[in-house]
Protein backbone atom coordinates (compact mmCIF):
# COMPACT_ATOMS: atom_id res chain seq x y z
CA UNK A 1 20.21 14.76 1.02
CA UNK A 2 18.02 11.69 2.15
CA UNK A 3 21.27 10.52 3.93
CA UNK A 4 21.37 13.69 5.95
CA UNK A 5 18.01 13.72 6.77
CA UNK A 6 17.83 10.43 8.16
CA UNK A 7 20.75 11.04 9.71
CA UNK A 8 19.62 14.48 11.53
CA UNK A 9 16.30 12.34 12.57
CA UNK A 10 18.42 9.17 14.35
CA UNK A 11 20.93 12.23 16.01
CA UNK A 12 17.04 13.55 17.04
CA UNK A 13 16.42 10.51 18.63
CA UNK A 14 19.50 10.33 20.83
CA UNK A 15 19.34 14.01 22.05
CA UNK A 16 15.79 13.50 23.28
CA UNK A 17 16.17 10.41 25.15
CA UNK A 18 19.33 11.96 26.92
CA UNK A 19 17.69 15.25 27.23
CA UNK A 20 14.76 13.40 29.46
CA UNK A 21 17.05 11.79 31.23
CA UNK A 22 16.28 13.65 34.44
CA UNK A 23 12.30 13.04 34.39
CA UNK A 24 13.25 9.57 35.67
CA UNK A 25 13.52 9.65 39.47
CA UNK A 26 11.89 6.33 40.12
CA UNK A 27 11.13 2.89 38.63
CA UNK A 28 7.90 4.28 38.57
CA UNK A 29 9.19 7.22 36.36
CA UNK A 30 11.21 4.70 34.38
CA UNK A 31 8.45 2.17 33.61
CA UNK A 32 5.13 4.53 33.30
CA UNK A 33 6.44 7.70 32.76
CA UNK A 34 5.10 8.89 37.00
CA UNK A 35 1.55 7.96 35.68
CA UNK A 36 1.16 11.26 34.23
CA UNK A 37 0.86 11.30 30.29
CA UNK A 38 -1.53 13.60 29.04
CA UNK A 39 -4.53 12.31 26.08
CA UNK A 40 -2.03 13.67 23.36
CA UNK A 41 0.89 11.78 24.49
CA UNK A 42 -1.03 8.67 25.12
CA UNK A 43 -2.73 8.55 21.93
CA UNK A 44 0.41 9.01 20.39
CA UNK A 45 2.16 6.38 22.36
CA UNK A 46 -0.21 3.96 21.92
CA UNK A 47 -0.73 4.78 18.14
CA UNK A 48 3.30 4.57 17.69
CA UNK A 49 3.69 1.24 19.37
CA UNK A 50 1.50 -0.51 16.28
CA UNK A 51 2.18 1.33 13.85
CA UNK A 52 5.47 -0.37 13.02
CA UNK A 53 7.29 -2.66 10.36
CA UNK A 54 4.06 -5.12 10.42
CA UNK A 55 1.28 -2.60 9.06
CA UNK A 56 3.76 -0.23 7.07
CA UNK A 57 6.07 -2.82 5.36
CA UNK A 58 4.71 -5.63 5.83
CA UNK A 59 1.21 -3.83 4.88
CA UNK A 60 2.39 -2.83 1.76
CA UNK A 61 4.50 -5.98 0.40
CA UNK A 62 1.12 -7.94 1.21
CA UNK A 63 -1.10 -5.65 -0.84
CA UNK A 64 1.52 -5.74 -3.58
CA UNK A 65 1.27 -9.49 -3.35
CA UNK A 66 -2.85 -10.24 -2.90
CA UNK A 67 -4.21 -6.85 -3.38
CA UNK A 68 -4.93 -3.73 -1.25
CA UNK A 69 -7.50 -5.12 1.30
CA UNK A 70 -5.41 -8.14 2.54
CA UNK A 71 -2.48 -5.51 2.45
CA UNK A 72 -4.92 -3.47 5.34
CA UNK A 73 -5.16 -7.09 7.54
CA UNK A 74 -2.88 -6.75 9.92
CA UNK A 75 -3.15 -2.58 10.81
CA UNK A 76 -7.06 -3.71 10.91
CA UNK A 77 -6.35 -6.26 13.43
CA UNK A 78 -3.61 -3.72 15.30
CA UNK A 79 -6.53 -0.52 15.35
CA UNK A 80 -9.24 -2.74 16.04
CA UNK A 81 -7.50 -3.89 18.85
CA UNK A 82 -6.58 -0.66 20.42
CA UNK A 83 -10.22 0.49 19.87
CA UNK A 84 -11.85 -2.91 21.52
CA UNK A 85 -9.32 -2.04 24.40
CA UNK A 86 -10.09 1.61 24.65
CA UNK A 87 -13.91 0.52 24.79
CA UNK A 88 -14.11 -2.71 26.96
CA UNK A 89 -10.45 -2.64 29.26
CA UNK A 90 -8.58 0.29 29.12
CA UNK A 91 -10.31 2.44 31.88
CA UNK A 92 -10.55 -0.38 34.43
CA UNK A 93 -7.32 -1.34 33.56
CA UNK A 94 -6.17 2.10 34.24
CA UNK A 95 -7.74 2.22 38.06
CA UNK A 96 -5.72 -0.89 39.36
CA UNK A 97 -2.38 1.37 39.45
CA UNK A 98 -0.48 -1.24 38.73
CA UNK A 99 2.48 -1.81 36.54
CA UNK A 100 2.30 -5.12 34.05
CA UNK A 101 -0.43 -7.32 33.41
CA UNK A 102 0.17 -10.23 35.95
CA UNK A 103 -0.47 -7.39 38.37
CA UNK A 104 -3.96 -7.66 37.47
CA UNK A 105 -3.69 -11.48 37.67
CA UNK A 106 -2.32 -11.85 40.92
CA UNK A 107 -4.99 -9.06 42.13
CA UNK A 108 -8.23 -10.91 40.28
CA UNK A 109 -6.97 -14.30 41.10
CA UNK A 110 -4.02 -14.19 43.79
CA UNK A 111 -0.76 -13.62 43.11
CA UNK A 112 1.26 -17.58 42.27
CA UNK A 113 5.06 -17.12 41.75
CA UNK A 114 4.69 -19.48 39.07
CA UNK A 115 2.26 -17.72 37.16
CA UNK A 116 4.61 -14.73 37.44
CA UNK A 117 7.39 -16.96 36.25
CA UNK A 118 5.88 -18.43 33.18
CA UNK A 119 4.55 -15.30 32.19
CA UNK A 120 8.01 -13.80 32.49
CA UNK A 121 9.42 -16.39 30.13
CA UNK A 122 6.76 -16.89 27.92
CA UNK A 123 6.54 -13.34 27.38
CA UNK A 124 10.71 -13.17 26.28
CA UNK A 125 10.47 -14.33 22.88
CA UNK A 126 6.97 -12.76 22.08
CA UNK A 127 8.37 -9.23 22.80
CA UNK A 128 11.90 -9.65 21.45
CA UNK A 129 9.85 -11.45 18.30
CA UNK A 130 8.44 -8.50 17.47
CA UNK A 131 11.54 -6.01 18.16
CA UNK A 132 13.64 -8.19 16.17
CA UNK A 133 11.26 -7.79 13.51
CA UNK A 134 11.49 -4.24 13.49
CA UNK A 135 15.36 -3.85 13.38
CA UNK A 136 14.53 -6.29 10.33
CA UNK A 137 12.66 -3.61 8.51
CA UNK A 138 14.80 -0.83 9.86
CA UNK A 139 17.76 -2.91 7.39
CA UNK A 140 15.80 -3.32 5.10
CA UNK A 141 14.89 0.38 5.43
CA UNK A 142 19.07 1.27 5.82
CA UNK A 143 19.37 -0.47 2.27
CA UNK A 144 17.94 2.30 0.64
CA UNK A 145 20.43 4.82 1.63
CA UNK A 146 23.25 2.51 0.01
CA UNK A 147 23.53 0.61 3.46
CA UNK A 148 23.71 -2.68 4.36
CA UNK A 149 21.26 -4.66 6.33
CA UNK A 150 23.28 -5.47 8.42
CA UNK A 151 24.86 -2.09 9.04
CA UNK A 152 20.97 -0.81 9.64
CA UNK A 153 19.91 -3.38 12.47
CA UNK A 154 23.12 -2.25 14.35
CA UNK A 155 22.69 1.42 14.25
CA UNK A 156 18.80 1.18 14.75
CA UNK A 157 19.10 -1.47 17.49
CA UNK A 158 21.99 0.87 18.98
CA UNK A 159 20.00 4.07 19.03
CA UNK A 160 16.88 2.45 20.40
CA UNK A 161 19.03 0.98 23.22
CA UNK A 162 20.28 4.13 23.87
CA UNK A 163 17.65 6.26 24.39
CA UNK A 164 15.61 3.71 25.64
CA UNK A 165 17.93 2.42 28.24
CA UNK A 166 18.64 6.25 29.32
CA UNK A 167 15.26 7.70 29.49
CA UNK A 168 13.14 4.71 29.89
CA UNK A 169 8.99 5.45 29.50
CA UNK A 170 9.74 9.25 29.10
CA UNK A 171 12.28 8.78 26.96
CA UNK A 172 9.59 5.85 24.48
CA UNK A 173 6.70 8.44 24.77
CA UNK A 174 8.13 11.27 23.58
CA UNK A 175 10.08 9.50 20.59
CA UNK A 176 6.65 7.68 19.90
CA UNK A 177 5.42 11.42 19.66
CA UNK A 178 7.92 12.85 17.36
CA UNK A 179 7.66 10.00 15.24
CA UNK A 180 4.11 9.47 14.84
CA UNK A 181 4.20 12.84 13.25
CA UNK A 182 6.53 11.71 10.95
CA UNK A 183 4.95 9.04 10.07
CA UNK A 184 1.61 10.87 9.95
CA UNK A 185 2.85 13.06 7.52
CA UNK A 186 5.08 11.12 5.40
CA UNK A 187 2.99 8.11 4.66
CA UNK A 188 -0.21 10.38 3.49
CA UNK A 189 1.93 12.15 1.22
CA UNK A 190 3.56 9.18 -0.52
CA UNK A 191 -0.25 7.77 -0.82
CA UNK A 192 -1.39 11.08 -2.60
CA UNK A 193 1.98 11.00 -5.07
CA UNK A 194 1.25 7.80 -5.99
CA UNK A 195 -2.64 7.92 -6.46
CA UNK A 196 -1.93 10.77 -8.61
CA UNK A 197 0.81 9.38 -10.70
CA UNK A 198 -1.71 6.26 -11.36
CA UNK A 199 -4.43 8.52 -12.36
CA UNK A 200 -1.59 10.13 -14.99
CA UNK A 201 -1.18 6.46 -16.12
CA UNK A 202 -4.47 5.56 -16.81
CA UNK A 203 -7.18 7.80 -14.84
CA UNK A 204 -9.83 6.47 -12.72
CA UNK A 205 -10.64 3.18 -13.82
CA UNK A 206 -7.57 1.33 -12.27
CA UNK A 207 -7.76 2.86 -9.09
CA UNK A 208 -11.59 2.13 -8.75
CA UNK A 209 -10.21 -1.51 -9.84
CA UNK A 210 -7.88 -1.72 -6.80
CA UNK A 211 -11.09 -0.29 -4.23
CA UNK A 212 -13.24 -2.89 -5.73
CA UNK A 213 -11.19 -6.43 -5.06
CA UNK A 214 -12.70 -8.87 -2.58
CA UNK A 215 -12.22 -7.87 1.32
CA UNK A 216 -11.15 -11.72 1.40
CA UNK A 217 -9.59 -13.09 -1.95
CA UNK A 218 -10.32 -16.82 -2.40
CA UNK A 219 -8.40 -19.47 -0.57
CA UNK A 220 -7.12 -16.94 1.86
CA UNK A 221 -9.63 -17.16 4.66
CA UNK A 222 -7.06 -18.53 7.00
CA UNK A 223 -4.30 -15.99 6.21
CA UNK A 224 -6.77 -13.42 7.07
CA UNK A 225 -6.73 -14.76 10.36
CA UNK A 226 -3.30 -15.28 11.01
CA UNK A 227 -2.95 -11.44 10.21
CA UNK A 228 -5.91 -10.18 11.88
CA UNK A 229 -6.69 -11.73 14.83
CA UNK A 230 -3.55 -12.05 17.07
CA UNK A 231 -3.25 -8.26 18.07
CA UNK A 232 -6.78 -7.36 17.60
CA UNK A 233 -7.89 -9.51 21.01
CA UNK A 234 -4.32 -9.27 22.22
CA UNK A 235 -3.59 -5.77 22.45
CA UNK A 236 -6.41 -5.49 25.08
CA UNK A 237 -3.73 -7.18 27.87
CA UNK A 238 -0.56 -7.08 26.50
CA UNK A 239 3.05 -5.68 28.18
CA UNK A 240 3.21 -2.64 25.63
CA UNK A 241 -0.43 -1.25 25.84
CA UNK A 242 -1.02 -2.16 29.09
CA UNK A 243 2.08 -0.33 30.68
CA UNK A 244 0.69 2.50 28.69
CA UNK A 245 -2.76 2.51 30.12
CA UNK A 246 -0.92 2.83 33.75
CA UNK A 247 1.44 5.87 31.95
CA UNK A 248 -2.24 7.72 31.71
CA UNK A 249 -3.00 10.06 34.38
CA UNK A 250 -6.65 9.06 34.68
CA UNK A 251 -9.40 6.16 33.52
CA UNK A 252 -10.61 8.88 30.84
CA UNK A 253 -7.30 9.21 29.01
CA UNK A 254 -6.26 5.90 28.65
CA UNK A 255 -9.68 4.90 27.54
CA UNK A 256 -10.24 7.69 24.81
CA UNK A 257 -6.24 7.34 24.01
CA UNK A 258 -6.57 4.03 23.46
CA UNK A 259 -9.92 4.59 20.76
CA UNK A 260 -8.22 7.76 19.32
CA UNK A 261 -4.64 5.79 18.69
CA UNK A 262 -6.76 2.91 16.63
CA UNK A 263 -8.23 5.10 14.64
CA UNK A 264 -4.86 6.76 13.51
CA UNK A 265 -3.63 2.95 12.83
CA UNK A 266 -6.50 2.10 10.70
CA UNK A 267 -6.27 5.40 8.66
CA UNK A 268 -2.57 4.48 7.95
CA UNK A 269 -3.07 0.91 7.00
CA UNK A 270 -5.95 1.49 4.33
CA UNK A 271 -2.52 4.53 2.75
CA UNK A 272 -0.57 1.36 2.96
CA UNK A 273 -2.86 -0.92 1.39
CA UNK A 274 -3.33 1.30 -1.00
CA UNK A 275 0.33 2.02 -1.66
CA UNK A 276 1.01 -1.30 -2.33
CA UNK A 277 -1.69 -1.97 -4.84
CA UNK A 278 -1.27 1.09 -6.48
CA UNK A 279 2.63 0.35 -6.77
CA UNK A 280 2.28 -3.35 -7.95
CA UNK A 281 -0.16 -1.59 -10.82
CA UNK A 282 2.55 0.56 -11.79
CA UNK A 283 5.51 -1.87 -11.79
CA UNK A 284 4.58 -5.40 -12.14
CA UNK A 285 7.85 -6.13 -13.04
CA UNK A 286 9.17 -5.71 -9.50
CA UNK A 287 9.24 -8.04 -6.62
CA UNK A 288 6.81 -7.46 -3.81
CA UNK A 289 9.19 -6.57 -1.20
CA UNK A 290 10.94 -4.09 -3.65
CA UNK A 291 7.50 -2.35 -4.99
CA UNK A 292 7.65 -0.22 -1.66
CA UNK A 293 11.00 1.06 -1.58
CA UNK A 294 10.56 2.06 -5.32
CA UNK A 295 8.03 3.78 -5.02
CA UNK A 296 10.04 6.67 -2.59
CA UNK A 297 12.92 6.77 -5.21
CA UNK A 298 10.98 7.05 -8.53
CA UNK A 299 8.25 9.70 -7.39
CA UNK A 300 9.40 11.81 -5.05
CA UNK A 301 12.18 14.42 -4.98
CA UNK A 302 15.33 14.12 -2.38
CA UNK A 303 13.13 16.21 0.25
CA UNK A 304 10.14 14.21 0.45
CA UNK A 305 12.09 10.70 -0.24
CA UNK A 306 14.00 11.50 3.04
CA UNK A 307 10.72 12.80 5.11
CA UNK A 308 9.20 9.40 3.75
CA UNK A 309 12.11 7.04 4.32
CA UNK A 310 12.52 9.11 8.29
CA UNK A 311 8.75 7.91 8.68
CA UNK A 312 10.03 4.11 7.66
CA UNK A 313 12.15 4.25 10.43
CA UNK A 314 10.07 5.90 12.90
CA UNK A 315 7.58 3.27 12.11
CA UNK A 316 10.06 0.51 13.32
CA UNK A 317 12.17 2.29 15.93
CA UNK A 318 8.82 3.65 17.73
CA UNK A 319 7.30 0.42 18.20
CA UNK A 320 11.04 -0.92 19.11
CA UNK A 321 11.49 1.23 21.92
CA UNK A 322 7.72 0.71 23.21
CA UNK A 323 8.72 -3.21 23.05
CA UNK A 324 12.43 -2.91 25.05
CA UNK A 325 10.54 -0.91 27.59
CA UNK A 326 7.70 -3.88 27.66
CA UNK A 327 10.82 -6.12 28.31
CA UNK A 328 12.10 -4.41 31.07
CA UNK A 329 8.75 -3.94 32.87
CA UNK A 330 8.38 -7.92 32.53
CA UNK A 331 11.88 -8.96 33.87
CA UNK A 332 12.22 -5.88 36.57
CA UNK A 333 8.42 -6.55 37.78
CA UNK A 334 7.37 -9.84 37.25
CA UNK A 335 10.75 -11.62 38.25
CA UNK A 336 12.95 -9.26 39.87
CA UNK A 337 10.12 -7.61 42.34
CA UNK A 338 7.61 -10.07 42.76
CA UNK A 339 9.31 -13.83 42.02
CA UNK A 340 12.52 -12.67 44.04
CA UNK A 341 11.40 -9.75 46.64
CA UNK A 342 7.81 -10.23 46.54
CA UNK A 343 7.52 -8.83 50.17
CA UNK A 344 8.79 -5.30 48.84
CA UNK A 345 7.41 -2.44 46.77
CA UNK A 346 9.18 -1.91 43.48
CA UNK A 347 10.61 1.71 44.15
CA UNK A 348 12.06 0.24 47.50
CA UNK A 349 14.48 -2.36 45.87
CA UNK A 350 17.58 -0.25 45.50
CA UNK A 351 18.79 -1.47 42.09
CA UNK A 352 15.42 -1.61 40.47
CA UNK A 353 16.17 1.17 37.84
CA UNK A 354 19.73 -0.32 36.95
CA UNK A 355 18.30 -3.69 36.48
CA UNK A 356 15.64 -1.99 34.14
CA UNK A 357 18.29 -0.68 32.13
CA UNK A 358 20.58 -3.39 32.33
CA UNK A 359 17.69 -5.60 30.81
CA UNK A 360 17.03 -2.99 27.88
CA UNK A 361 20.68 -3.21 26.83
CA UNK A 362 20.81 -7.07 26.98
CA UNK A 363 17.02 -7.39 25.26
CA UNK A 364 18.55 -5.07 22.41
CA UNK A 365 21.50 -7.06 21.66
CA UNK A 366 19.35 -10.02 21.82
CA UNK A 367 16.81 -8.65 19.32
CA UNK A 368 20.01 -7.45 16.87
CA UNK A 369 21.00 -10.98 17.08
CA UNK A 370 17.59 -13.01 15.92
CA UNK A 371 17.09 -10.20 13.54
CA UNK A 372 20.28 -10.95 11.47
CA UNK A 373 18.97 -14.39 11.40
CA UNK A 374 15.36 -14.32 11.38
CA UNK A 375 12.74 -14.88 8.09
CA UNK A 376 9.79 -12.78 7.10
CA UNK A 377 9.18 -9.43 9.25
CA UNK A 378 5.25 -10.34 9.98
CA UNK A 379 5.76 -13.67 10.19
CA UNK A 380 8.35 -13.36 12.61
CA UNK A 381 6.24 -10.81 14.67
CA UNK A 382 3.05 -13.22 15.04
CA UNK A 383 4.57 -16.95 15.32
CA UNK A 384 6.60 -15.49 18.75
CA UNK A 385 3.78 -14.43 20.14
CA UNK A 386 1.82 -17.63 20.31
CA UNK A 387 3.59 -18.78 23.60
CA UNK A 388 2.38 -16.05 25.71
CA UNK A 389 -0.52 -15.01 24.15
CA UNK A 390 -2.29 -18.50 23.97
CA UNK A 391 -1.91 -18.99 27.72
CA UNK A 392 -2.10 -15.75 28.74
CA UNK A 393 -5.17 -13.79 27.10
CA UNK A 394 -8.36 -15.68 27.80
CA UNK A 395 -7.54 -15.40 32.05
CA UNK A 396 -6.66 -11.92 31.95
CA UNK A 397 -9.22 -10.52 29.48
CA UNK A 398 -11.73 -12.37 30.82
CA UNK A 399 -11.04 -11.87 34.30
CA UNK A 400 -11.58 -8.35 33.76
CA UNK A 401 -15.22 -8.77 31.33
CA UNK A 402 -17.02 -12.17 33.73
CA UNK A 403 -17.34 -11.75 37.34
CA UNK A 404 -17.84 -15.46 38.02
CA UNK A 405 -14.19 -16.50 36.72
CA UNK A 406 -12.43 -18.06 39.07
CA UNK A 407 -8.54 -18.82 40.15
CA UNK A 408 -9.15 -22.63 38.93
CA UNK A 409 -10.43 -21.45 35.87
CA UNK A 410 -7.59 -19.14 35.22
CA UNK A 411 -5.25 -21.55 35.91
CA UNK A 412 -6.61 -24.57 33.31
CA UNK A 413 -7.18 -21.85 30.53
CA UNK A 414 -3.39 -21.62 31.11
CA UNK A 415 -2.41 -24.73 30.92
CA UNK A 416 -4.90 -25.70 28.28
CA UNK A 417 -3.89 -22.42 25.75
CA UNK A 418 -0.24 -22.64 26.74
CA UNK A 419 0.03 -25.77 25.82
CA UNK A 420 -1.32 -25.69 22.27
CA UNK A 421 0.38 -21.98 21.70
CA UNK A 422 3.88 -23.71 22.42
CA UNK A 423 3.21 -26.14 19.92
CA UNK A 424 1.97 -24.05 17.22
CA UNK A 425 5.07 -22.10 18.18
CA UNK A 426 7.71 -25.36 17.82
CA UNK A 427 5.69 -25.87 14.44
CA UNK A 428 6.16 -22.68 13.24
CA UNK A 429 10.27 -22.09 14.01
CA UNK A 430 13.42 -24.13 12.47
CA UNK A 431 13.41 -27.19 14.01
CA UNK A 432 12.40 -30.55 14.10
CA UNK A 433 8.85 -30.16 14.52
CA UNK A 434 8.54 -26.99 11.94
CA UNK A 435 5.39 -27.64 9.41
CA UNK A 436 3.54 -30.70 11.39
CA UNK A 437 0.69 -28.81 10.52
CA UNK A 438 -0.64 -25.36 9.57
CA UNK A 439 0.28 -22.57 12.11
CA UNK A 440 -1.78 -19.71 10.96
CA UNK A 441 -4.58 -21.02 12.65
CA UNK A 442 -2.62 -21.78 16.09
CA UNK A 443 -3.39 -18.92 17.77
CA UNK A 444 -7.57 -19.01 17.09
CA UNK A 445 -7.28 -22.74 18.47
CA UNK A 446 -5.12 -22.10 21.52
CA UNK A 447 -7.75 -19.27 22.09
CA UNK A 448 -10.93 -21.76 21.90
CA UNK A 449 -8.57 -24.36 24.00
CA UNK A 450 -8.36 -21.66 26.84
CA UNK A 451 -11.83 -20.21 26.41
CA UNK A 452 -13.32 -23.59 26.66
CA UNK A 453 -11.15 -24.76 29.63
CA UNK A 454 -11.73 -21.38 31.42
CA UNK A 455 -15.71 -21.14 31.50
CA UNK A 456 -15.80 -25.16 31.95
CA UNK A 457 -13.72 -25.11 34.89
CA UNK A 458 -14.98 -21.75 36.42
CA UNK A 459 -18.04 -22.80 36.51
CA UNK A 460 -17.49 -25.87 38.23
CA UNK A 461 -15.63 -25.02 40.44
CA UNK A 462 -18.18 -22.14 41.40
CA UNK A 463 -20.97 -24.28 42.03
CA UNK A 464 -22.45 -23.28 38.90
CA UNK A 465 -23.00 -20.21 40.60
């Protein structure tokens, strides 16, 4: 029965995306869904995008490894990140029109082909980072059924490329919004199940245990970081949530969708924390990775082990979509429209909406290919996005929070993040400069390198003004 079920849900999938098919007219319609998503959808489209393999699995195996608080890090980092977006950028985001983020850039500090360029290719492996990583869990997820991992990152990365590729931002939002119910349901249930079977195993005293273990265990302060603080500044200016805070049809919704969809992330990750305490308590015997996927087959019936595995995958495959779609805006926008016909509008090049697609099919196979090879789902996720993110987010959040930034500025926080994100990124992949020195802390230090080179330089070359 769980077979079927999953089954019925990945059929779902398909028929929707084809079904929306004709809502696309326009690259416009392709990329932001015709800027015309209501507060439900974008909540749910913003929710769906983080609430993938990182906080659910990778959540849970970390809370079955240091405890349920650590286990809550990263969908912490994720919802505080969509709220700190939805408070400070999301609104006057929203009234630029625009599609990606170096829109913004080239409008707050002139628009540089280069810029465009590097942010085109930093941003590749960042995005198909994180999709690989969730056609990793979506194996890992297939293995339960009596698959192979191998056999699940095909048929995942296949039906996310097609309904992706076919319906574009129409196709993402409403897939985001089927499956955050799923995954809205399913995962609260499973928490319940399990809090209740612990209480049958020993009553109250072991959960309260669990509640009670430091926010921080010792000798952990820099993992806490690492898992934290990446997408909780980041998600403020990155391809995915940005692209939905132009899909909005006004300041108001993509402000309040943008609060609303971080609260639904951190209400999941404390159920996965949670989970994965309360299933290491229960069977200490297991590995960490394997306390999660237990859990479904030894407490719930057929029914409900099919609903819950359905909201694995919808996990994955929501924030999958949102991250081929992210793709495509970045090679169709930033390279296609504005490196190679920067003298046109976007809906005027005449092969604008095959190139998007073109890009989703080749991005998918891409992300299929790293994730048969790739290590660690939420390590993978984080290390790929130190490239963009470390030259990227200090000039674009802060050109939208200081009014006395300036182009020079923008352009040595750059160079000065950039530079120490790609080498905590060639420290932190195979290779001959893997483990010079700790990575975790990469990302905070390319930060302070661009934060410090960005005011320093702004304000000199202001006058002081």
């Amino acid at each position: 029965m769980i077979t079927a079920i999953v089954g019925v849900y990945l059929v779902t999938m398909v028929a929707v995306g084809i079904h929306l098919r004709s809502r696309v007219r326009s690259t416009t319609d392709f990329l932001v869904a015709g800027r015309k998503l209501s507060l439900l959808l974008t909540t749910a489209t913003l929710a769906a995008v983080q609430l993938g393999a990182g906080v659910i699995l990778g959540g849970a195996e970390t809370a079955a490894e240091s405890g349920m608080w650590p286990g809550t890090w990263y969908g912490l980092g994720c919802g505080g990140g969509l709220i700190l977006a939805g408070w400070l950028v999301a609104s006057r985001l929203r009234r630029h029109g625009s599609y990606v983020p170096m829109d913004f850039f080239a409008e707050r500090y002139g628009e540089r082909k280069w810029v465009r360029f590097w942010a085109w290719l930093s941003n590749i492996p960042s995005l198909l980072g994180v999709f690989a990583a969730q056609l990793m869990a979506s194996g890992s997820i297939f293995s339960l059924l009596g698959g192979s991992f191998r056999q699940g990152v095909w048929v995942s990365g296949g039906v996310i490329m097609v309904y992706s590729a076919v319906a574009g931002m129409w196709g993402a939002v409403v897939t985001d919004f089927l499956q955050l119910g799923i995954i809205l349901v399913g995962i609260p249930l499973l928490t319940l199940t399990v809090a209740d079977r612990l209480g049958d195993a020993g009553a109250q005293a072991p959960l309260m245990d669990l509640l009670s273990t430091d926010f921080i265990p010792e000798g952990m302060a820099s993992r806490a970081v690492f898992l934290t603080l990446p997408f909780f500044l980041s998600i403020s200016v990155s391809y995915d949530a940005y692209m939905r805070f132009q899909s909005a049809k006004s300041e108001t919704v993509a402000k309040w969708g943008s609060i609303l969809a971080g609260l639904l992330v951190i209400g999941i990750s404390l159920c996965v924390g949670l989970l994965g305490a309360v299933g290491r308590s229960l069977y200490p015997q297991l590995e960490n990775g394997a306390v999660f996927p237990h859990m479904i087959e030894s407490t719930l019936s057929p029914l409900l082990g099919g609903l819950v595995i359905s909201a694995l995958l919808a996990a994955a495959m929501s924030s999958g979509n949102c991250l081929l779609i992210s793709l495509s805006g970045c090679f169709t926008r930033d390279l296609y429209n504005k490196v190679l016909h920067p003298s046109r509008e976007l809906d005027e090049l005449e092969h604008s909406r095959l190139i998007s697609r073109v890009v989703i099919v080749v991005a998918a196979l891409a992300g299929i290919a790293i994730a048969l090879h790739a290590k660690g789902i939420l390590y993978t996720m984080i290390i790929f996005n130190y490239p963009y993110m470390g030259s990227m987010l200090v000039p674009l959040l802060g050109g939208v929070l200081w009014r006395k930034a300036t182009p020079q500025g923008a352009i040595a926080a750059m160079i000065a993040g950039g530079t120490v994100g790609v080498i905590s990124f060639l420290a932190g992949i195979p290779g001959p400069f893997q483990g010079i020195f700790n990575v975790e802390l990469g990302l905070l230090a390319a930060y302070v390198a661009s934060a410090l080179a960005f005011v320093v330089v702004s304000l000199v070359s202001s006058g002081g003004k």
